[in-house]
Protein backbone atom coordinates (compact mmCIF):
# COMPACT_ATOMS: atom_id res chain seq x y z
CA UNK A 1 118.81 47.19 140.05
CA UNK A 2 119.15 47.74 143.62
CA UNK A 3 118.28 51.64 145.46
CA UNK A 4 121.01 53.08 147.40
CA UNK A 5 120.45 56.56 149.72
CA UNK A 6 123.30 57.92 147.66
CA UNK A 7 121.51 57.96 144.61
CA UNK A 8 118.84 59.48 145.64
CA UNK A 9 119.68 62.85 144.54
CA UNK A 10 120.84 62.17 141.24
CA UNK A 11 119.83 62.98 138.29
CA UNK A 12 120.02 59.94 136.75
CA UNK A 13 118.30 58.10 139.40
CA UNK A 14 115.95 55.93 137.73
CA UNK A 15 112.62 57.58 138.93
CA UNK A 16 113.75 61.19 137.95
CA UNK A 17 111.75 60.76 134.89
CA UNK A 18 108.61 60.14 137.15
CA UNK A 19 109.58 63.42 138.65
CA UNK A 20 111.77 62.09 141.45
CA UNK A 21 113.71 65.22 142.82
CA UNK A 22 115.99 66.18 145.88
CA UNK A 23 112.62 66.65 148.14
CA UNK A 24 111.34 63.66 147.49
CA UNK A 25 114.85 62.07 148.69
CA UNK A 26 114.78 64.26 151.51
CA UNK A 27 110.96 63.24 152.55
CA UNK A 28 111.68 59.58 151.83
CA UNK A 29 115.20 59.01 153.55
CA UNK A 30 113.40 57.46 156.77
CA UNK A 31 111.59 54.75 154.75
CA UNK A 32 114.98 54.28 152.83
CA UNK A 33 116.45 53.08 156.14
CA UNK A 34 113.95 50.83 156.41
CA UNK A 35 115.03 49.02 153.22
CA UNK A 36 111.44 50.40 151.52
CA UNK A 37 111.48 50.84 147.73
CA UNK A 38 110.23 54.18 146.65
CA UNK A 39 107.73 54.14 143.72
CA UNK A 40 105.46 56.38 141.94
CA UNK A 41 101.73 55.45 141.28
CA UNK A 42 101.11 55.09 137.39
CA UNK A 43 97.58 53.41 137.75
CA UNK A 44 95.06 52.20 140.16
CA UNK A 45 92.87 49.14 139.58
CA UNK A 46 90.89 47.44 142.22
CA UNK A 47 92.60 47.62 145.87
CA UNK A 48 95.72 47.31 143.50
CA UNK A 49 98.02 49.41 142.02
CA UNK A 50 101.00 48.99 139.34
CA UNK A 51 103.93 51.03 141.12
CA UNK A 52 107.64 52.34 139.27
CA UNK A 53 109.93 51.49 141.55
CA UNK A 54 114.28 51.70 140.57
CA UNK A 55 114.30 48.10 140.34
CA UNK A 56 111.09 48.47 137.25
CA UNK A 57 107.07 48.43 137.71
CA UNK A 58 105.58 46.78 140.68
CA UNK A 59 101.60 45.60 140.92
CA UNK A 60 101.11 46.13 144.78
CA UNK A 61 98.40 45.54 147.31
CA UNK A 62 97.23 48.79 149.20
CA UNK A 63 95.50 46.75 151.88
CA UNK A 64 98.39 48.36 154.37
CA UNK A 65 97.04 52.12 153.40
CA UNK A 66 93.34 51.76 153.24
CA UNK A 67 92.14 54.39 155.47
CA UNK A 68 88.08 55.80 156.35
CA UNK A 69 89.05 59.02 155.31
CA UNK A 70 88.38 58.60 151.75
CA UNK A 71 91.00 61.05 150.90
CA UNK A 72 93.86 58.82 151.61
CA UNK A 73 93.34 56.32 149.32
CA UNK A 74 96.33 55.69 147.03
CA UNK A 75 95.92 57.52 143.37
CA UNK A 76 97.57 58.16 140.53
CA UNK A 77 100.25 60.44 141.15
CA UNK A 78 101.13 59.53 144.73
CA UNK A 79 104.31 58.70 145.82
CA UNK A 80 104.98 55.79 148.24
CA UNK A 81 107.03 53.43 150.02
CA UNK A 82 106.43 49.62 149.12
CA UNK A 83 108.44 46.62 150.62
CA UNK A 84 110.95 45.14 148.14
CA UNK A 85 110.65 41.19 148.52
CA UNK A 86 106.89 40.87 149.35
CA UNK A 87 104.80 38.25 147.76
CA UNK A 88 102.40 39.96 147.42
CA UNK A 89 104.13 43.06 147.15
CA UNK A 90 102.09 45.72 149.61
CA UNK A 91 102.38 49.73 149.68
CA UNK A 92 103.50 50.73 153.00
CA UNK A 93 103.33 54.20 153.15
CA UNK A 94 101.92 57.01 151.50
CA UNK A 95 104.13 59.86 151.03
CA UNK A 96 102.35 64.07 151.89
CA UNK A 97 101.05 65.08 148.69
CA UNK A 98 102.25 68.45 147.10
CA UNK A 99 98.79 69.19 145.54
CA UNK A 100 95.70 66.99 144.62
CA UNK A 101 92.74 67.64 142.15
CA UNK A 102 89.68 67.03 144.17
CA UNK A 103 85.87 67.27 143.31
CA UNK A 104 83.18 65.93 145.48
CA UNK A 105 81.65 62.36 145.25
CA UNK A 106 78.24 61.91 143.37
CA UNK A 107 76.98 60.26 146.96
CA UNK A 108 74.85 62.25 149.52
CA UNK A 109 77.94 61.73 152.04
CA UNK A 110 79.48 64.86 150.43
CA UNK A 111 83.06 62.90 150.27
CA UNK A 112 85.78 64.14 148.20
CA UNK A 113 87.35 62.07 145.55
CA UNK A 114 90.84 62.60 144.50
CA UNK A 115 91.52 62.38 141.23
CA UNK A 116 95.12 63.38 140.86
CA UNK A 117 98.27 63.77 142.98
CA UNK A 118 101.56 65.71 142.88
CA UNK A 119 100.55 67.58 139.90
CA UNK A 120 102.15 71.03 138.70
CA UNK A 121 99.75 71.79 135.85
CA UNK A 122 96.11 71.33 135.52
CA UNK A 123 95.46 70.80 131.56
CA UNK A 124 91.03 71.64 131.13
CA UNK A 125 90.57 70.23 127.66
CA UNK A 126 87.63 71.87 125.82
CA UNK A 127 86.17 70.72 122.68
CA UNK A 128 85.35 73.10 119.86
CA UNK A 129 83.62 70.55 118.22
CA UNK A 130 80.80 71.89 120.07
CA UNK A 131 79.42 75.28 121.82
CA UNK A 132 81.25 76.56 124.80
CA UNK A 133 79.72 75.81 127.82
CA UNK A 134 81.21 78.69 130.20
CA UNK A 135 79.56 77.33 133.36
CA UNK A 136 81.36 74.05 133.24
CA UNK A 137 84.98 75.38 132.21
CA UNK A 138 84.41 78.06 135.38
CA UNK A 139 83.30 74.74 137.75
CA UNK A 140 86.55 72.98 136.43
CA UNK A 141 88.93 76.34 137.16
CA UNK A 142 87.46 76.84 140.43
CA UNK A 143 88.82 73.19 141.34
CA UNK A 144 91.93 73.82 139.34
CA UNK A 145 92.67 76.93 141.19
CA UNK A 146 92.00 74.84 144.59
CA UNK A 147 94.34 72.15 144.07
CA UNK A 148 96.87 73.01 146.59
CA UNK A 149 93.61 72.80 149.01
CA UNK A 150 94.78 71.59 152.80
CA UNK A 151 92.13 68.23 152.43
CA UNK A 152 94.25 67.08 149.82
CA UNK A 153 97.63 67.21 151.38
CA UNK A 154 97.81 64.25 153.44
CA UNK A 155 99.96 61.25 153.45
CA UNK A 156 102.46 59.91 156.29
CA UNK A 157 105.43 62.68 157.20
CA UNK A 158 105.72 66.39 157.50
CA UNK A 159 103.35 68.54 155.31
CA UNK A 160 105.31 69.25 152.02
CA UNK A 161 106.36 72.82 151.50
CA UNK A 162 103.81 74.83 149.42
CA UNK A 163 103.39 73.65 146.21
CA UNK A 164 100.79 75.10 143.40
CA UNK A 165 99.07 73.91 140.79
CA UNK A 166 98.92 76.00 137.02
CA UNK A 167 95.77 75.71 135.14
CA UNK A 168 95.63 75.37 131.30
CA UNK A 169 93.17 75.91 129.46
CA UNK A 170 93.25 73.66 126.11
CA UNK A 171 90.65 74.18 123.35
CA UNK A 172 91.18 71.00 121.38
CA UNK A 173 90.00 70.14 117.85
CA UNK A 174 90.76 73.83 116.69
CA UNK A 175 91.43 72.54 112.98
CA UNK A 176 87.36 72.49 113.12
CA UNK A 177 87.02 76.34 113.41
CA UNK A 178 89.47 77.16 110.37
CA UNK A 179 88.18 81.05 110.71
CA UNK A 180 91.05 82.57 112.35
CA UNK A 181 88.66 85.57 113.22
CA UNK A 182 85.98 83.58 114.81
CA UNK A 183 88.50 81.59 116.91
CA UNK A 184 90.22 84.63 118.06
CA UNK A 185 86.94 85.50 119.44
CA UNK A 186 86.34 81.98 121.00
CA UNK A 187 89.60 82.28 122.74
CA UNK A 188 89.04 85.91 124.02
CA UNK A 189 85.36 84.44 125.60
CA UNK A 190 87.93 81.93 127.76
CA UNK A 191 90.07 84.66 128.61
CA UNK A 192 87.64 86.67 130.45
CA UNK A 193 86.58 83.93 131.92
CA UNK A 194 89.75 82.75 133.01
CA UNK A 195 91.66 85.66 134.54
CA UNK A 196 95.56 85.15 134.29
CA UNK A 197 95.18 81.37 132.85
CA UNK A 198 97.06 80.91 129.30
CA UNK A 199 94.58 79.52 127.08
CA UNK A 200 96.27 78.00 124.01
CA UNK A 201 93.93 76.18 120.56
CA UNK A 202 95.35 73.08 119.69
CA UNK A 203 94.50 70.13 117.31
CA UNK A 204 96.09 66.56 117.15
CA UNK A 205 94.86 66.36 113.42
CA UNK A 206 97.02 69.48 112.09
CA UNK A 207 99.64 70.20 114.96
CA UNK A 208 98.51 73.24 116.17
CA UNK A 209 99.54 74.00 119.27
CA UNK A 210 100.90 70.69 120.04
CA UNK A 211 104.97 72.03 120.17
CA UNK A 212 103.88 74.95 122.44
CA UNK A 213 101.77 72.52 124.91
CA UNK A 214 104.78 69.50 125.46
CA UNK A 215 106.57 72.77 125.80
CA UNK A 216 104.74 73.58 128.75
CA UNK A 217 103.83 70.37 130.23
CA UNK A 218 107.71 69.45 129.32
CA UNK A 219 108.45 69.98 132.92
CA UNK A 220 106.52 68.93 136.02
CA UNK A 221 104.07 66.55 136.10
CA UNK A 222 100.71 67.30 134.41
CA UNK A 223 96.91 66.03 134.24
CA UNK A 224 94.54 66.16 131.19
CA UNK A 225 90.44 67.14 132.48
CA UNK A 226 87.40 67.18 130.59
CA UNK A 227 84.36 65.43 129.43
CA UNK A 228 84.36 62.65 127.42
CA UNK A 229 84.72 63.63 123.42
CA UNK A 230 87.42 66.51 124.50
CA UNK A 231 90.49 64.76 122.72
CA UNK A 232 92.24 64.08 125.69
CA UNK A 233 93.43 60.70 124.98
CA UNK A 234 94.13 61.53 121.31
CA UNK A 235 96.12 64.42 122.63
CA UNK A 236 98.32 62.22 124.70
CA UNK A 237 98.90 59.84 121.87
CA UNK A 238 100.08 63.05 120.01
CA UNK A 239 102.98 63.85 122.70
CA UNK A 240 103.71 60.42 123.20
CA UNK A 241 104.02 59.90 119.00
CA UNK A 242 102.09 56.34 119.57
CA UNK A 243 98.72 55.05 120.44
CA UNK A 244 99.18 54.36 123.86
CA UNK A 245 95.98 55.58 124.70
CA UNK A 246 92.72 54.04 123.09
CA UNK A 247 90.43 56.41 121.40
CA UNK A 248 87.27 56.74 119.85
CA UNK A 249 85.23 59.00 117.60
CA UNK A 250 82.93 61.25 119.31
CA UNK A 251 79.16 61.13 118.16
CA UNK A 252 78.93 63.43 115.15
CA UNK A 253 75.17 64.47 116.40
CA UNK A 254 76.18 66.26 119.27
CA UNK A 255 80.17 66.15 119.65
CA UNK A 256 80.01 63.64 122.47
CA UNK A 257 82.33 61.06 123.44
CA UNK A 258 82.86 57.83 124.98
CA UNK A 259 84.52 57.06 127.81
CA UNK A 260 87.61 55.38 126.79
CA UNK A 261 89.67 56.07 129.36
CA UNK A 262 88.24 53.70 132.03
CA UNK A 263 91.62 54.43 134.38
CA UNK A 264 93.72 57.32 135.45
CA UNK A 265 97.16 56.68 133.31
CA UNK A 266 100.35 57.85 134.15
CA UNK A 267 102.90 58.26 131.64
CA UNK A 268 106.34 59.67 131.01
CA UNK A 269 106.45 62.23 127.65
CA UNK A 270 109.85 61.73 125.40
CA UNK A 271 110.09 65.37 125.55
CA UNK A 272 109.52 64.92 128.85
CA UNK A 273 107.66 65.83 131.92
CA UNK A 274 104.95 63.55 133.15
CA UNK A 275 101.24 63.23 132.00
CA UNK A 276 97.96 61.66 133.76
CA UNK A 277 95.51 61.23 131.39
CA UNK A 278 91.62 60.47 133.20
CA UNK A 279 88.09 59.44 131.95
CA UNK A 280 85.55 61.91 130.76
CA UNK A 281 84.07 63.55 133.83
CA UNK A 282 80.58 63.82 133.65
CA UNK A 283 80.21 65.61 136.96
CA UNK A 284 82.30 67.87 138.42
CA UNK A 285 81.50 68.44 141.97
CA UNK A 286 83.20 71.76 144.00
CA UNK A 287 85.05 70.40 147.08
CA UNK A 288 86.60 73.21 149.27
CA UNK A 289 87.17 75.51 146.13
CA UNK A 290 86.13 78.43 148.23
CA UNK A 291 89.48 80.07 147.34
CA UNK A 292 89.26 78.82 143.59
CA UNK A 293 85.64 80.22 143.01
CA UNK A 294 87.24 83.85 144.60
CA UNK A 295 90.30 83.77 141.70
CA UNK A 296 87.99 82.58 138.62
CA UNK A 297 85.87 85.42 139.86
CA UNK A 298 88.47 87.63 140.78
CA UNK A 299 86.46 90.91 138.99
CA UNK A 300 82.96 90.20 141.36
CA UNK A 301 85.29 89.91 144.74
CA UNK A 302 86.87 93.70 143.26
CA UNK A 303 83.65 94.96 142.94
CA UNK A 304 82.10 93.80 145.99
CA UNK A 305 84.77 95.46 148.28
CA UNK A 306 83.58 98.82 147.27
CA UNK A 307 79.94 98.01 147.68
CA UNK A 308 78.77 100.26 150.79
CA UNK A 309 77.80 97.09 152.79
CA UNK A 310 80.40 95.19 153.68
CA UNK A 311 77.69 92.29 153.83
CA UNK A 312 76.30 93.53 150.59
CA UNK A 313 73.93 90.48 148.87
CA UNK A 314 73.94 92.40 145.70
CA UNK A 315 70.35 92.33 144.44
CA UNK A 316 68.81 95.27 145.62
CA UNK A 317 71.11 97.23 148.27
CA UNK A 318 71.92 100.78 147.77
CA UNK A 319 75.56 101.54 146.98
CA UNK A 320 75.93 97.92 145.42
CA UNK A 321 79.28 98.35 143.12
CA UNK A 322 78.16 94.69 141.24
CA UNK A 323 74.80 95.75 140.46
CA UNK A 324 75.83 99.06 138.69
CA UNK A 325 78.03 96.93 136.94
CA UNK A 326 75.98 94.78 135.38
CA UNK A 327 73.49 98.07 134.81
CA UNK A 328 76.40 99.57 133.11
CA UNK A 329 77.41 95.72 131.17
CA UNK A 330 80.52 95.88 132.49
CA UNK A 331 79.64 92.73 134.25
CA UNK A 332 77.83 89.97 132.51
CA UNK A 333 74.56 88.64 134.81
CA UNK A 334 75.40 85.26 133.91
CA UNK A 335 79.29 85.71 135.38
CA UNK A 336 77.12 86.64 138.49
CA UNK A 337 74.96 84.08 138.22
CA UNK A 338 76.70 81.17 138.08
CA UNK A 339 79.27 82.96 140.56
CA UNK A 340 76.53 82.85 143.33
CA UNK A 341 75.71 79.14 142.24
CA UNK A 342 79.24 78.04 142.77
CA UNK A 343 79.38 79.45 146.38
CA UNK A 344 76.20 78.20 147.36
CA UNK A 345 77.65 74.42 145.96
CA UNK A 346 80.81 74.69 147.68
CA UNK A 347 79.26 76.31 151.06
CA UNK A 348 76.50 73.58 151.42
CA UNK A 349 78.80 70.82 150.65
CA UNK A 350 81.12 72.41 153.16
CA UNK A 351 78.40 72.58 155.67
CA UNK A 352 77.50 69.11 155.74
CA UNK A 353 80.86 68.25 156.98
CA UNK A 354 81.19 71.39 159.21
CA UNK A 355 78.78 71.03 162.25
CA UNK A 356 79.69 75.02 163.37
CA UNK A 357 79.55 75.98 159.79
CA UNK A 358 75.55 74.40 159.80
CA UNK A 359 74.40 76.24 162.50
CA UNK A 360 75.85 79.43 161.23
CA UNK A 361 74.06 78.74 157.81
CA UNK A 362 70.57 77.83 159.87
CA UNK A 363 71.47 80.64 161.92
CA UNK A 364 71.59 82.79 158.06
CA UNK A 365 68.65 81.57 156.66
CA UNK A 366 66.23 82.46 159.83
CA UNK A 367 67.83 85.93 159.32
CA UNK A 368 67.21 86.08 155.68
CA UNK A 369 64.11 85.05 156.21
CA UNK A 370 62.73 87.42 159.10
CA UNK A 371 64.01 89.87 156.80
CA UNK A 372 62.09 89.12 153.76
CA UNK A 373 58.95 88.21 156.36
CA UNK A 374 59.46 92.08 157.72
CA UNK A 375 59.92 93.54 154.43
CA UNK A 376 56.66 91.80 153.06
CA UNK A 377 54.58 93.21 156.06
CA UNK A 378 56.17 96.95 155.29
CA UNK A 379 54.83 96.35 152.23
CA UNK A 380 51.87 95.63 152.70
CA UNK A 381 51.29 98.17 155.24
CA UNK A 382 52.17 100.69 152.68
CA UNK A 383 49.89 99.13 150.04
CA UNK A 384 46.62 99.73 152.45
C-alpha cells in the first residue's frame, strides 16, 4: 500500500484508526513531499520503536531524533515521519505534540519523563481492592490536569493548536465492594477530591461500568495510570474482548500488583478510539503541574482570594478565609495539607531548573526566616 497526499484527509485512510485526522495531514504535508511515511508510535523498546505506517507496522531506529533535552525522545503516542525504503528503517522527524503526560524523573537532575503523547483522556485507575489513598489520586490529577503543559509540546513544526487533556477517574474491581451504600460513599470521597472529573466504578469480572467507559474512551485517544495491582491491563483486555495484555493476580495480603506491563502499549479498541496501556507507577513525580495542583484544589485557591493578605501563608494571619474554614470543617486539614506539599514539590523541582526562580526562593526563605527570627525575639521580650 503506497501513501498519496490525497488521501490524507480521508476517512478511510489507513491510520484514521490510530487517530489520523485532517490536522495531522495538514501538519505533515511538508514531510509528505519529501516522500516520508507518516506513522504513529505503538511501542518503544530500546533506541527502537515499532511504528504504523499506511503501508503496515514498521520497527524503526530513532538514532535521527535523539535529542539532550530528554523531553524529545520518541514515546508512545507520538506521531512521526520515517523514511519508506530504509534498511534500517530510521524516524526522521517528530511531529508537535498536542498534549503529553509528564512526571518528573526519580534522578536528582529533576528531568521530566514523558510518558504519553497526543492523548485526549487521562484514565487514573484506582483499586478498591484496597483503602483509598487520597494523596496519591490528587498527585496523579494534578499531572492529569497539566497535560497540555508547554514542556511537553515539542516536536519539529508549528506548535499544534490547543489541545486538552480529560481526566477519568476509574475505581476498578468495584464487584469487591457489593454494598451499593458504602460505594456510593467511596465514590462521593473522589468527587470532592476531584472537582468537575467524572468518576465512574467499574469491574472487568461483572461488567460494570465497562459499556459506559469504551463509551467514553470510544473517541480520541486514551491512556490507562495507576500503580501496579489497579486492573489496568485486565481492563484493556476487557475492551479489546482478548488477552492482549498479560496479567497477573495482585497479592491477596495487601492488594498489590506486579508489574506486568513492562512497556507502554498502544492499541486500537473495536469500538474504537485508541488506548495506551503503561506499567504500574510506583512514583509519581509533579513536573510543571503548577496549574494542575490550582484546579484539583480549586476550593483552597477560592478561599485564599478573600483572605485579607493577598500574600496570606495561612497558618496564623488574621483575616485568613482557609483557616476559618478548616475551624468551621468546611475544609478538611489534610486537603490543605497535602495541597501545600504538592506546591512545595512542584516549586522546588521547578527551581532547580529555573536559575531566577532559585534566587527568588533563597531570596523567600531569608525573609521567612528574619521573620520568624524577629517574632521569636518579640517574644521573648514579652516573656521577661
Amino acid at each position: 500500500m503506497s501513501f498519496s497526499i490525497s488521501q490524507a484527509s480521508t476517512p478511510s485512510h489507513p491510520l484514521a484508526p490510530y487517530g489520523w485526522d485532517d490536522a495531522w495531514a495538514d501538519t505533515f504535508a511538508p514531510y509528505a513531499e519529501q516522500g516520508l511515511l507518516p506513522g504513529r508510535v505503538v511501542r518503544v523498546d530500546r533506541g527502537r520503536c515499532d511504528v504504523v505506517t499506511p503501508d503496515g507496522v514498521v520497527r524503526a531506529d530513532t538514532a535521527f531524533v535523539v535529542p539532550r533535552d530528554p523531553m524529545r525522545i520518541v514515546c508512545t503516542g507520538d506521531w512521526v515521519a520515517v523514511d519508506p525504503d530504509g534498511d534500517p528503517q530510521f524516524v526522521r522527524t517528530l511531529l508537535p505534540r498536542r498534549t503529553a503526560f509528564v512526571r518528573s524523573t526519580s534522578s536528582q537532575r529533576s528531568e521530566g519523563q514523558v510518558l504519553a503523547t497526543n492523548i485526549d483522556h487521562v484514565v487514573i485507575c484506582v483499586s478498591l481492592a484496597v483503602e483509598l489513598d487520597l494523596g496519591r489520586l490528587e498527585r496523579f490529577l494534578a499531572l492529569a490536569m497539566s497535560s497540555t503543559a508547554g514542556a511537553a509540546l515539542l516536536g519539529d513544526g508549528p506548535r499544534p493548536v490547543d489541545h486538552e487533556a480529560r481526566p477519568l477517574v476509574l475505581l476498578t474491581k468495584a464487584d469487591l465492594v457489593p454494598d451499593v451504600t458504602t460505594l456510593s460513599h467511596l465514590v462521593e470521597d473522589v468527587e470532592r477530591i476531584a472537582p468537575g472529573v467524572q468518576v465512574l466504578p467499574v469491574s472487568s469480572a461483572t461488567g460494570e461500568g465497562v459499556d459506559v467507559f469504551g463509551a467514553i474512551v470510544g473517541g480520541g485517544t486514551s491512556v490507562l495510570l495507576g500503580i501496579s495491582g489497579a486492573g489496568k491491563s485486565t481492563l484493556a483486555n476487557t475492551l479489546l474482548g482478548e488477552d492482549v495484555m498479560h496479567v497477573q493476580q495482585a497479592r491477596e495480603v495487601d492488594g498489590k500488583g506486579r508489574h506486568t506491563t513492562t512497556t507502554r502499549n498502544l492499541l486500537v479498541l473495536p469500538g474504537g478510539g485508541v488506548l495506551i496501556d503503561t506499567p504500574g507507577l510506583r512514583g509519581v513525580g509533579l513536573w510543571d503541574a503548577e496549574a494542575g495542583v490550582g484546579q484539583v484544589f480549586s476550593e483552597i485557591e477560592d478561599l485564599a482570594r478573600q483572605c485579607r493578605f493577598h500574600d496570606c501563608a495561612h497558618t496564623s494571619e488574621p483575616g485568613c478565609a482557609v483557616t476559618a474554614a478548616i475551624e468551621d470543617g468546611s475544609l478538611p486539614e489534610r486537603r490543605l495539607d497535602s495541597y501545600r506539599k504538592l506546591l512545595r514539590e512542584n516549586h522546588r523541582i521547578a527551581a532547580k531548573t529555573d536559575a531566577r526562580l532559585r534566587s527568588e526562593t533563597l531570596r523567600e526563605w531569608k525573609r521567612r526566616g528574619a521573620e520568624g527570627r524577629a517574632a521569636m525575639e518579640l517574644k521573648r521580650g514579652r516573656t521577661r
